[in-house]
Protein backbone atom coordinates (compact mmCIF):
# COMPACT_ATOMS: atom_id res chain seq x y z
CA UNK A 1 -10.32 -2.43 20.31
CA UNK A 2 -12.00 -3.18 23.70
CA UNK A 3 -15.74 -2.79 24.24
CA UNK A 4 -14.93 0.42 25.89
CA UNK A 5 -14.10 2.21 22.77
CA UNK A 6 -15.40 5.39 22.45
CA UNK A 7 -16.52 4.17 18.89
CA UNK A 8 -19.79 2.62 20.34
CA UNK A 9 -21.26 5.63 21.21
CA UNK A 10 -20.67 7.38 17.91
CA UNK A 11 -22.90 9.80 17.30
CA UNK A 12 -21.02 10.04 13.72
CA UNK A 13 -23.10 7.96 11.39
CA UNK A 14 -21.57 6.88 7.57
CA UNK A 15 -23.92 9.45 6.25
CA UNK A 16 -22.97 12.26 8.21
CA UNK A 17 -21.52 15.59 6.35
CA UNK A 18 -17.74 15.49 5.37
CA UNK A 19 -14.96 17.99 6.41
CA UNK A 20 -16.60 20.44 4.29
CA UNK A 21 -19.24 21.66 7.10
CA UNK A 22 -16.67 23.16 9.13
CA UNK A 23 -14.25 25.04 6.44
CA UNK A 24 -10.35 24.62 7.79
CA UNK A 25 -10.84 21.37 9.60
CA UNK A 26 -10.37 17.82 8.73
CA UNK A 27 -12.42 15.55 9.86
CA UNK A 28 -12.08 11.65 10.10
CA UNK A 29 -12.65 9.30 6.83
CA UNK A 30 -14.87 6.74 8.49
CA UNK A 31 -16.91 8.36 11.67
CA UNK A 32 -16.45 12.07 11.05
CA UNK A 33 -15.31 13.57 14.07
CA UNK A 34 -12.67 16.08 14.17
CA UNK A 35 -9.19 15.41 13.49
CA UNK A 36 -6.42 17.09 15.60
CA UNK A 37 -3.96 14.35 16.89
CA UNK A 38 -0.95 14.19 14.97
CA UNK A 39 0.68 10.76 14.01
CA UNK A 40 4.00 12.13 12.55
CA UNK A 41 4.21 14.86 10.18
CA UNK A 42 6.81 14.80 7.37
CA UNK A 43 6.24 17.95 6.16
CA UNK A 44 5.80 18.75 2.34
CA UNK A 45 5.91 16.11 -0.80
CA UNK A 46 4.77 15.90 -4.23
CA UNK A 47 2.51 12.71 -5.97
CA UNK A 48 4.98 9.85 -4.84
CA UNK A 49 4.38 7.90 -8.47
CA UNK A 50 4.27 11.04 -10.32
CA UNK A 51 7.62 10.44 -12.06
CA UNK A 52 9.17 13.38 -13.78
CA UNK A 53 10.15 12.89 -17.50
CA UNK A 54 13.38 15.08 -18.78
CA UNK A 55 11.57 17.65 -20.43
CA UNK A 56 10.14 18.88 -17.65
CA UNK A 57 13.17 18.50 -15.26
CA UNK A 58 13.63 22.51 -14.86
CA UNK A 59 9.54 23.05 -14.34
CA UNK A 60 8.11 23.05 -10.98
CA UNK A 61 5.63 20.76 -9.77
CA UNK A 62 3.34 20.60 -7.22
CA UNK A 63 3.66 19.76 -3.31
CA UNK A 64 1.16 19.05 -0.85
CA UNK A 65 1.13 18.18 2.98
CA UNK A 66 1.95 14.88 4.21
CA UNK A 67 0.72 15.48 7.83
CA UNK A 68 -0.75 12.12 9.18
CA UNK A 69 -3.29 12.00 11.81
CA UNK A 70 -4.85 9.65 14.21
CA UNK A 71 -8.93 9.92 14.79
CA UNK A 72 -9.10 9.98 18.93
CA UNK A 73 -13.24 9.27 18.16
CA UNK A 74 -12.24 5.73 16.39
CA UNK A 75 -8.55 5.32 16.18
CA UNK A 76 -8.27 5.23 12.40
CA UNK A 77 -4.87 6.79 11.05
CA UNK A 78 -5.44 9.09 8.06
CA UNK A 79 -4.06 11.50 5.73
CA UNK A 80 -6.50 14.00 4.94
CA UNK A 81 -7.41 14.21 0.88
CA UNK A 82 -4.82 17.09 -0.38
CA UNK A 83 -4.52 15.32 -3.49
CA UNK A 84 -7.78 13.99 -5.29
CA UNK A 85 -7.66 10.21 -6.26
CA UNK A 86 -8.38 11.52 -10.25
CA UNK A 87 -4.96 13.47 -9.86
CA UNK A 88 -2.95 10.81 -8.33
CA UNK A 89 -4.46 7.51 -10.52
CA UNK A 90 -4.27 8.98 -13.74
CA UNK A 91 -4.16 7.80 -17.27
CA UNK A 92 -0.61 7.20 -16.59
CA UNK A 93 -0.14 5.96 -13.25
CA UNK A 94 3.75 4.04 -13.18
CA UNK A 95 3.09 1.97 -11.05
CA UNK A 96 2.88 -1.89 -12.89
CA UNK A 97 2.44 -5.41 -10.20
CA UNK A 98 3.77 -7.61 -12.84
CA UNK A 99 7.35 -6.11 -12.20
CA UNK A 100 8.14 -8.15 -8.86
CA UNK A 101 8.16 -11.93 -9.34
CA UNK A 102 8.19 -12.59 -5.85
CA UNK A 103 4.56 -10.50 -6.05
CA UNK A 104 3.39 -12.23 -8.65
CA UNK A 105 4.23 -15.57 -7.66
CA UNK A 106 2.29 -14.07 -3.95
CA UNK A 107 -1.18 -13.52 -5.87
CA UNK A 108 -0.01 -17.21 -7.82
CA UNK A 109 -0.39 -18.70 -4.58
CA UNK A 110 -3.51 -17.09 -3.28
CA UNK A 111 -5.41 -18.01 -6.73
CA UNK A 112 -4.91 -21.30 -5.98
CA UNK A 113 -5.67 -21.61 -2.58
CA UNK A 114 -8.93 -19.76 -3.34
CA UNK A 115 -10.05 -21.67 -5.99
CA UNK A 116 -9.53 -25.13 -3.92
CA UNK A 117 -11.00 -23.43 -0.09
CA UNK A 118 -13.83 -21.60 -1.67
CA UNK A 119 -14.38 -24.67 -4.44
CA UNK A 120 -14.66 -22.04 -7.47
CA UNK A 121 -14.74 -22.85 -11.25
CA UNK A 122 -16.36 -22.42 -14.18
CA UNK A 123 -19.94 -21.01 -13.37
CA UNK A 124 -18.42 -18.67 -10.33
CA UNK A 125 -17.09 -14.94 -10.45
CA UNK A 126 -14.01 -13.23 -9.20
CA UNK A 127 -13.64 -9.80 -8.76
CA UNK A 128 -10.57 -7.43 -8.10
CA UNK A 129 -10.88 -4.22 -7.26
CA UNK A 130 -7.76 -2.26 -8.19
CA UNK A 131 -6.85 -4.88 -10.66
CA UNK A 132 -3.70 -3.06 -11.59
CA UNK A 133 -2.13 -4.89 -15.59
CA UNK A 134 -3.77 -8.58 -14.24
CA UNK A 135 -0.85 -9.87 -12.19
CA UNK A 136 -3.23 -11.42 -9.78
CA UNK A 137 -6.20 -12.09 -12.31
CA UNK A 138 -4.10 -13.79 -15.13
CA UNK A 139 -4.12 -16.96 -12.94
CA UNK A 140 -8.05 -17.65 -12.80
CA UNK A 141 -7.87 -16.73 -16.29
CA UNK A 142 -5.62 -19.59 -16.58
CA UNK A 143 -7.52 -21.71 -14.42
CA UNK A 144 -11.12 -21.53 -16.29
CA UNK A 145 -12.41 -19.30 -13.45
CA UNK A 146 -14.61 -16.47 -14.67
CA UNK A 147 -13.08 -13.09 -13.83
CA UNK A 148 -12.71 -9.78 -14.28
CA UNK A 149 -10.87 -6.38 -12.62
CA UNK A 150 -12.10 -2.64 -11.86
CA UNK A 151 -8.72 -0.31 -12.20
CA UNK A 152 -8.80 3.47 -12.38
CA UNK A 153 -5.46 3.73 -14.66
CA UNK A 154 -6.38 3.41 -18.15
CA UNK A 155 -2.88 2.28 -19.08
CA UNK A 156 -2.08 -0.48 -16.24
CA UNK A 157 -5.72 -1.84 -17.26
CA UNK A 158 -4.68 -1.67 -21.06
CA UNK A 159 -1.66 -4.12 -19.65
CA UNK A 160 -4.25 -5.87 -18.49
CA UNK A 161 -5.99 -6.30 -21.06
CA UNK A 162 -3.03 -7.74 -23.14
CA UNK A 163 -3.03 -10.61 -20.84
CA UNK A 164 -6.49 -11.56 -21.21
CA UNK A 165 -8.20 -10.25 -18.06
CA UNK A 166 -10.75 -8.11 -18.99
CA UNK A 167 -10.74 -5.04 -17.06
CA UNK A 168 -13.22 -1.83 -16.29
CA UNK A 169 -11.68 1.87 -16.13
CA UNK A 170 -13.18 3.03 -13.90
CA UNK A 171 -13.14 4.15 -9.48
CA UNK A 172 -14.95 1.78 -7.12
CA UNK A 173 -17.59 2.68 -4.65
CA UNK A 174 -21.12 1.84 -4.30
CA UNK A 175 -22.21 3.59 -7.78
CA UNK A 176 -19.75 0.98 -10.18
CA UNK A 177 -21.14 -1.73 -7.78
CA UNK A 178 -24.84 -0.87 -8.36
CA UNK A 179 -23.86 -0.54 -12.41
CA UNK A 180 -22.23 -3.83 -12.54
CA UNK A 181 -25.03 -5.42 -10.44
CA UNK A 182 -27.50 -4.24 -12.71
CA UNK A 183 -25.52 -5.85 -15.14
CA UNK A 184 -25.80 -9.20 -14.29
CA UNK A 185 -22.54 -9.89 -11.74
CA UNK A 186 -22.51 -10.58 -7.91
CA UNK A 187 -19.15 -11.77 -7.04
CA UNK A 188 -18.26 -15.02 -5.09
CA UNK A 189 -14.96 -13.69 -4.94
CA UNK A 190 -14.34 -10.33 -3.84
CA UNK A 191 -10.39 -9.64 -3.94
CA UNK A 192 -8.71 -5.95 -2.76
CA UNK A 193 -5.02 -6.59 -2.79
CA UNK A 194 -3.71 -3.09 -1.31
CA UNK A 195 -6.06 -0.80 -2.03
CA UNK A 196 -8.50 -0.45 0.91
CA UNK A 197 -5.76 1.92 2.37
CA UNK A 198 -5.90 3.87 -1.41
CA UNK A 199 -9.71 4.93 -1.25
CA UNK A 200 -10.67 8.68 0.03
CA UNK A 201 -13.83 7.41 0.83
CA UNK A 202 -13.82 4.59 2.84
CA UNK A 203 -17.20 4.04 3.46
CA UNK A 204 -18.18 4.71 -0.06
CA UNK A 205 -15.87 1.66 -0.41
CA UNK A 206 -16.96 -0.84 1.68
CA UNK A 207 -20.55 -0.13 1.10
CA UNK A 208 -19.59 -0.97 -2.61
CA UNK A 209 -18.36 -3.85 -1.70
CA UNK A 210 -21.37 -5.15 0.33
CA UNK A 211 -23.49 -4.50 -3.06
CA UNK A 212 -21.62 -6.46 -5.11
CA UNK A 213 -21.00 -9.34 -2.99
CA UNK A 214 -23.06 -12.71 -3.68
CA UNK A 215 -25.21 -13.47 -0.55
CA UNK A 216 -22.66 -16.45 0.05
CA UNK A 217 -19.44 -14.76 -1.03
CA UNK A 218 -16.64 -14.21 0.33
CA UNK A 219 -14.34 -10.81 0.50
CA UNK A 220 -10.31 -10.84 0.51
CA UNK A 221 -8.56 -7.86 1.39
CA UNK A 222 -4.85 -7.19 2.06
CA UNK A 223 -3.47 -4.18 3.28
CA UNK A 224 -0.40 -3.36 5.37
CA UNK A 225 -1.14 -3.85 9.13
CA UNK A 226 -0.73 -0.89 10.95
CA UNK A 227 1.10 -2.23 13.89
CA UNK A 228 4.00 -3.33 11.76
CA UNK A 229 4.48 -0.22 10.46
CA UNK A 230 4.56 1.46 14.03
CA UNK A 231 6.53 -1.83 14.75
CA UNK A 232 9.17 -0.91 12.45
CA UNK A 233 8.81 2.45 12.14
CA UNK A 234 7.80 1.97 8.67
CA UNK A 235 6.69 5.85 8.33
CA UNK A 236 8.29 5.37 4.24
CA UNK A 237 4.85 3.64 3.53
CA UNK A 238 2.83 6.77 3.83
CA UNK A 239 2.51 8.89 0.81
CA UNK A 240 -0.88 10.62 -0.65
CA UNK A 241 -2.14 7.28 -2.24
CA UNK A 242 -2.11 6.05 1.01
CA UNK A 243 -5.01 7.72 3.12
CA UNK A 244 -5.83 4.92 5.44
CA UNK A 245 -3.31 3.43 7.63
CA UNK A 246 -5.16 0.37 9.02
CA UNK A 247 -5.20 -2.29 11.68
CA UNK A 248 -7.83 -5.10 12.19
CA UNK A 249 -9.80 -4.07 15.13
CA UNK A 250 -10.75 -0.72 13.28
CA UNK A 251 -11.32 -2.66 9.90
CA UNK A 252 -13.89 -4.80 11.35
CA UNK A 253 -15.43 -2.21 13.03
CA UNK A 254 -15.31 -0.55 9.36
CA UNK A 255 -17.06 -3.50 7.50
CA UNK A 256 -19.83 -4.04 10.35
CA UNK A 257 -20.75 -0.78 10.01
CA UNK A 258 -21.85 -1.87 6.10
CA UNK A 259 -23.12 -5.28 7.15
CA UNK A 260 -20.05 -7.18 6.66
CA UNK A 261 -18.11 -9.11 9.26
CA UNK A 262 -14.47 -10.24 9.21
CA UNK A 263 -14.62 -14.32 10.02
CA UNK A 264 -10.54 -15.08 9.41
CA UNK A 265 -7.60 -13.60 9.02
CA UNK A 266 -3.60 -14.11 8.05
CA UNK A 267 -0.79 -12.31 8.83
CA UNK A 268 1.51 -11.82 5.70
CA UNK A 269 5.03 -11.36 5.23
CA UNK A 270 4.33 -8.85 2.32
CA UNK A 271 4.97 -4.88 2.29
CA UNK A 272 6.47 -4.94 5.41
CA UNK A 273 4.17 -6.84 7.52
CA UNK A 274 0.38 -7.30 6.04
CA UNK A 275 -2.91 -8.68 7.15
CA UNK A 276 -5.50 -10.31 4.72
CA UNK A 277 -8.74 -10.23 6.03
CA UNK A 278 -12.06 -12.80 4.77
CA UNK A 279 -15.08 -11.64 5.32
CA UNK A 280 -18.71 -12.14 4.39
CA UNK A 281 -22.30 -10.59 4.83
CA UNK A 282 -22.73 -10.49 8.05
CA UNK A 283 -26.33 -12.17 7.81
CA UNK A 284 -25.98 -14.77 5.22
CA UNK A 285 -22.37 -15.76 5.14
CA UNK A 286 -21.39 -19.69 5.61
CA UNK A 287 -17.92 -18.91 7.41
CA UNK A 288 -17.33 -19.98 11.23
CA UNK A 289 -15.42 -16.94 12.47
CA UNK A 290 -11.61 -18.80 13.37
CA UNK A 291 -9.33 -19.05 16.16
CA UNK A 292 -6.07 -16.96 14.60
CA UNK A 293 -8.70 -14.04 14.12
CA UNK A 294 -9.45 -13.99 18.26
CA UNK A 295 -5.91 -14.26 18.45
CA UNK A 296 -5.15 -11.18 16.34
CA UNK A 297 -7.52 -9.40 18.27
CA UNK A 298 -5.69 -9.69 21.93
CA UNK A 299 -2.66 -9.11 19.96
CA UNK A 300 -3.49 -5.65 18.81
CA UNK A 301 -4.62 -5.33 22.20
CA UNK A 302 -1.62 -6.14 23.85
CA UNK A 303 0.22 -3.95 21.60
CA UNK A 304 -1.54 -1.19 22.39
CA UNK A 305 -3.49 0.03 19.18
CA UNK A 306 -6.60 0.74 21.67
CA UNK A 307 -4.85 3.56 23.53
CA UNK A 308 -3.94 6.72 21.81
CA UNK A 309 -0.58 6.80 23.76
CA UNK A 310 0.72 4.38 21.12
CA UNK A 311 0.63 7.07 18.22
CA UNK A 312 1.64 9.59 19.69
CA UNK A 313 4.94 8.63 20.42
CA UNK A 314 5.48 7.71 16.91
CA UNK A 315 6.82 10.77 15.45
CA UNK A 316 10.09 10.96 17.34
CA UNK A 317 10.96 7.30 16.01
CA UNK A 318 10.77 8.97 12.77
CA UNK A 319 13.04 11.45 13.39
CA UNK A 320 15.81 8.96 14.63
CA UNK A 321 15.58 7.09 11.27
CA UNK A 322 16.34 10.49 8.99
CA UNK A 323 18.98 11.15 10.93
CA UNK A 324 20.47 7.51 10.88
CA UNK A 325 20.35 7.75 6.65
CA UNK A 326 21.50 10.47 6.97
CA UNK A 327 24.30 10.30 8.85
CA UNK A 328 24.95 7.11 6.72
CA UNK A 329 25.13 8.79 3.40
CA UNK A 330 27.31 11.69 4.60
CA UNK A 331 29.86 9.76 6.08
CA UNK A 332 29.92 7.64 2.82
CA UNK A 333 30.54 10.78 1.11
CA UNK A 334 33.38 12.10 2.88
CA UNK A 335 35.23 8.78 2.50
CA UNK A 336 34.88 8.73 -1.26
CA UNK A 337 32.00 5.91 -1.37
CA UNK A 338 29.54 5.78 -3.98
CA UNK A 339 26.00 5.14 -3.39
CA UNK A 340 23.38 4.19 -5.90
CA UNK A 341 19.43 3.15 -5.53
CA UNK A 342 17.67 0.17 -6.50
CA UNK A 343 13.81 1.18 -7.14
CA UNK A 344 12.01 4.10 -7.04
CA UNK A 345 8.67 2.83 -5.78
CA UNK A 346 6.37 5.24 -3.88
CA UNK A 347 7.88 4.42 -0.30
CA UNK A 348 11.31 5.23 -1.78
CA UNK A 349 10.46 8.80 -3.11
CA UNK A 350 8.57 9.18 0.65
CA UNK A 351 11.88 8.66 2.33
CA UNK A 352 14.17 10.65 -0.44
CA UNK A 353 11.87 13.54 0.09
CA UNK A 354 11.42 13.65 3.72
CA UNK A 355 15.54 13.10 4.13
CA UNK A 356 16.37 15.64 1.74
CA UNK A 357 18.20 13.25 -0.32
CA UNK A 358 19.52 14.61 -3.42
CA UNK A 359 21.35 13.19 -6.34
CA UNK A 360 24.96 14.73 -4.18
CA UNK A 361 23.99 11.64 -2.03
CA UNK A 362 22.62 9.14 -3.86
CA UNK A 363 23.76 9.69 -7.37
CA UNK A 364 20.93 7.64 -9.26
CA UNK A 365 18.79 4.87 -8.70
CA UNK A 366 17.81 1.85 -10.76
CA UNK A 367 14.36 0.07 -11.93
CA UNK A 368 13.33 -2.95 -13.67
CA UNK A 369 10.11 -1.15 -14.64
CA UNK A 370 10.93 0.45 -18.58
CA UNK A 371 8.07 3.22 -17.91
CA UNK A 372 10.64 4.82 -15.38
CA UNK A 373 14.01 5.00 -16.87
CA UNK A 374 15.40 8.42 -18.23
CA UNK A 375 12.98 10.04 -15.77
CA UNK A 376 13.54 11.75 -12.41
CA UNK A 377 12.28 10.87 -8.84
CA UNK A 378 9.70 13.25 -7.79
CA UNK A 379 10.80 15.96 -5.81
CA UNK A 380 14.58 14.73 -5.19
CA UNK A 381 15.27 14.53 -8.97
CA UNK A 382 17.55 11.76 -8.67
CA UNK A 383 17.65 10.06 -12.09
CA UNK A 384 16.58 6.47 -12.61
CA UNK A 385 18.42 4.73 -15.03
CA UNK A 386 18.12 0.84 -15.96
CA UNK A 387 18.96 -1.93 -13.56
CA UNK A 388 22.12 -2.39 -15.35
CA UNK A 389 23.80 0.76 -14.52
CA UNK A 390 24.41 -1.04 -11.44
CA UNK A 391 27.19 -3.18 -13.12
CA UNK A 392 28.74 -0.47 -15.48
CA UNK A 393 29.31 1.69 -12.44
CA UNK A 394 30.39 -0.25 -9.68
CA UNK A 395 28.94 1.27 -6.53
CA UNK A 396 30.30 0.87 -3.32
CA UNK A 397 26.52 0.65 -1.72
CA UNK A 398 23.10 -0.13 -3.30
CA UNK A 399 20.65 1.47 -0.92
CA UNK A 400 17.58 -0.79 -1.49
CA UNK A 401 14.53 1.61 -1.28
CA UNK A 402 11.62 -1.04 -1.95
CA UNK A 403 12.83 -2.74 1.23
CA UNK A 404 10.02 -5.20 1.33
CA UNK A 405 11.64 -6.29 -1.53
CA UNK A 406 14.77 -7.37 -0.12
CA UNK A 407 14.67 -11.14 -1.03
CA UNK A 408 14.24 -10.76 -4.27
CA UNK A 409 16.65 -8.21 -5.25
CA UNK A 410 19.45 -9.24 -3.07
CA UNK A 411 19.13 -12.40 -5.31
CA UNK A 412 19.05 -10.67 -8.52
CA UNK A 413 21.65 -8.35 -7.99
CA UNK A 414 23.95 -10.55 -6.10
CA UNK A 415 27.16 -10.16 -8.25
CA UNK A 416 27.94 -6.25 -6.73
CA UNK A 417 30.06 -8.72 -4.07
CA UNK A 418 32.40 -9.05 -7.14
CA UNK A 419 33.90 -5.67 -6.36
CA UNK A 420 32.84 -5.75 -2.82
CA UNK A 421 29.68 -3.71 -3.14
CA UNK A 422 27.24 -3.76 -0.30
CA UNK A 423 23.57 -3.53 0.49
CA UNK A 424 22.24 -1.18 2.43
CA UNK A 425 18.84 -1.50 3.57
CA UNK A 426 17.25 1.91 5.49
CA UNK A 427 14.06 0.74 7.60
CA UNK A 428 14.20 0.63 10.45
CA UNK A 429 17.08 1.57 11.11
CA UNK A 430 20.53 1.81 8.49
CA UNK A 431 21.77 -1.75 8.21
CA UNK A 432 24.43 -3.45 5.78
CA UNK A 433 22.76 -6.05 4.10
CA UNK A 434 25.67 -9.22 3.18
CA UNK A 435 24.90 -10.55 -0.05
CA UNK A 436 24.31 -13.42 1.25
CA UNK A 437 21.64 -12.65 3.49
CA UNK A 438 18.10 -13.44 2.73
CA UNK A 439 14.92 -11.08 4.15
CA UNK A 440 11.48 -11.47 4.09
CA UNK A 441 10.00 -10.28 0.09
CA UNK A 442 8.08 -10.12 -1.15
């Protein structure tokens, strides 16, 4: 943002009184002013990950308001908390890290790049914070490094657990950091992969994370970058989880305001289009701030993430791409196709339910993750069977829902061109993916 922002003279502080002082209107996450300016609205959804099991197919189950708005105080995109974060990362949250291999082989690669630029071993920690069943974790475990992950979801961190990587159930925010500081740990490592964007309380958050950071340490976080997703018109990447929708100028402005400062960043291929910020106390960190993170800066700039103009054009994008799918789907119907699913992540069951897809139009959808299969999408109630129903039924189209994840599965699944099936892929707009084609994964 430019030094003009109205942010500077925020008379907002982080301890100033939530939404709750003025009953019937949100206010924003991070500074607290009132929210009004709508990014896109997609109108009523249930839990994205809250999977339906058969015996409950005929019950009803809760939906809540996935109306996304933009701060005009500080810029920071938000979905209000409808949902709290105990309902939605529950004892049996579905969602498991270890089931992309092009995800795990991601956090592979950062482990070992962390390890050699940060020189870690055996007398240094590493933290994760939303550790998930140890995709990421599992390699310092392998590599001697001392470790250990803080995940909500009792059963992911049971998973976790079964790999080696020790793991605490519990939420993170500045109490669990005081707790495990008084326990002995300050983290030279400091790793959020996707979950910054997952906290209702951001500064809660990031003040946590200033407490448990060593004096020296260094903080990784990865989240999806904001201006891909208006890029791309990515709008299947909001769901409840998802209550911050962030971009680097408003992330450093985020961690300053808890002594931290941002000194590098790297734009990732991952999710879509993600940034991984480094960062450090802002008063006793060794890191020279770097060249690509000035250069990020005037991008965002350029862009046009400063002006408010930018979001609110947004919503009518969104539009165009229901209407594309759908248009797609019908026409595939009246000419006898068949179309199937592959995943049923969380952006998936965002776009099913904001379409109005139904199992008439897509008839099921596959996973590779066992904790899904014989259960229903939420809301749509399209079933979700095993990958392999893929070859016993012989679609005409496999509309690829995890999108991101187009690499990978395209790979996997390429012998559908056997009986001439086809990809389709529905962001940003409905294209036919050849089998042959490679995208970006993971």
């Amino acid at each position: 943002m430019p030094e003009s922002s109205p942010l500077e003279s925020s008379e907002h502080g982080a301890g100033s009184p939530r939404a709750t002082d003025r009953p019937g209107e949100a206010t924003c996450n991070f500074c607290r002013a009132p929210l009004q300016q709508v990014f896109t609205d997609l109108g009523m959804h249930p839990l994205c990950e809250r999977i339906i099991p058969p015996q409950r197919a005929l019950e009803m189950e809760p939906f809540y308001p996935l109306r996304v708005l933009v701060c005009e105080h500080c810029l920071l995109v938000q979905v209000p908390e409808c949902a709290s974060a105990a309902e939605i990362f529950d004892d049996e949250y579905p969602y498991f890290s270890s089931f992309s291999d092009s995800w795990v082989e991601h956090a592979r690669r950062f482990v070992e790049s962390s390890i050699d630029r940060l020189g870690l071993g055996e007398h240094s920690l590493a933290v994760e914070i939303a550790s998930n069943d140890g995709y990421l974790l599992q390699w310092f475990v392998k590599a001697g490094v001392p470790c250990f992950g803080v995940e909500p979801a009792g059963n992911v961190a049971r998973a976790a657990e079964e790999r080696g990587v020790t793991s605490i159930v519990r939420f993170f925010g500045q109490q669990t950091a005081r707790d495990l500081v008084a326990d002995g740990h300050r983290a030279d490592l400091l790793i959020g992969n996707n979950v910054l964007a997952h906290v209702p309380d951001i500064n809660d958050f990031v003040a946590g994370l200033a407490i448990l950071l060593a004096p020296r340490g260094a903080i990784s976080m990865e989240f999806p970058h904001l201006l891909r997703l208006i890029e791309g018109t990515q709008f299947d990447t909001i769901y409840h989880e998802h209550f911050s929708y962030l971009s680097l100028g408003v992330v450093e402005r985020i961690f300053a305001r808890h002594g931290l400062a941002v000194y590098d960043v790297e734009e990732l291929p991952t999710h879509g289009g993600s940034l991984r910020v480094h960062a450090q106390h802002a008063d006793s960190g060794p890191h020279p701030s770097t060249a690509r993170l000035a250069a990020l800066r005037i991008s965002e700039d350029d862009f046009g993430l400063s002006r408010l103009e930018t979001y609110t054009r947004f919503d009518e994008r969104v539009q165009a791409v229901k209407h594309g799918l759908l248009e797609f789907l019908l026409a595939a119907r009246r000419e006898g196709k068949t179309v199937v699913g592959y995943g049923a992540p969380g952006k998936g069951n965002t776009l099913l339910n904001y379409c109005g897809i139904k199992p008439d139009l897509l008839e099921y959808t596959v996973d590779r993750n066992p904790y899904k299969h014989g259960k229903l999408c939420p809301g749509s109630r399209i079933p979700i069977l095993p990958v392999e129903a893929i070859g016993e039924t012989r679609p005409d189209y496999v509309l690829i829902l995890p999108w991101n994840l187009t690499t990978e599965i395209t790979r996997q699944m390429a012998f559908i061109a056997t009986w001439g099936g086809r990809f389709v892929v529905p962001i940003p707009e409905v294209t036919i993916v050849p089998v042959a084609e490679t995208g970006e994964g993971p």
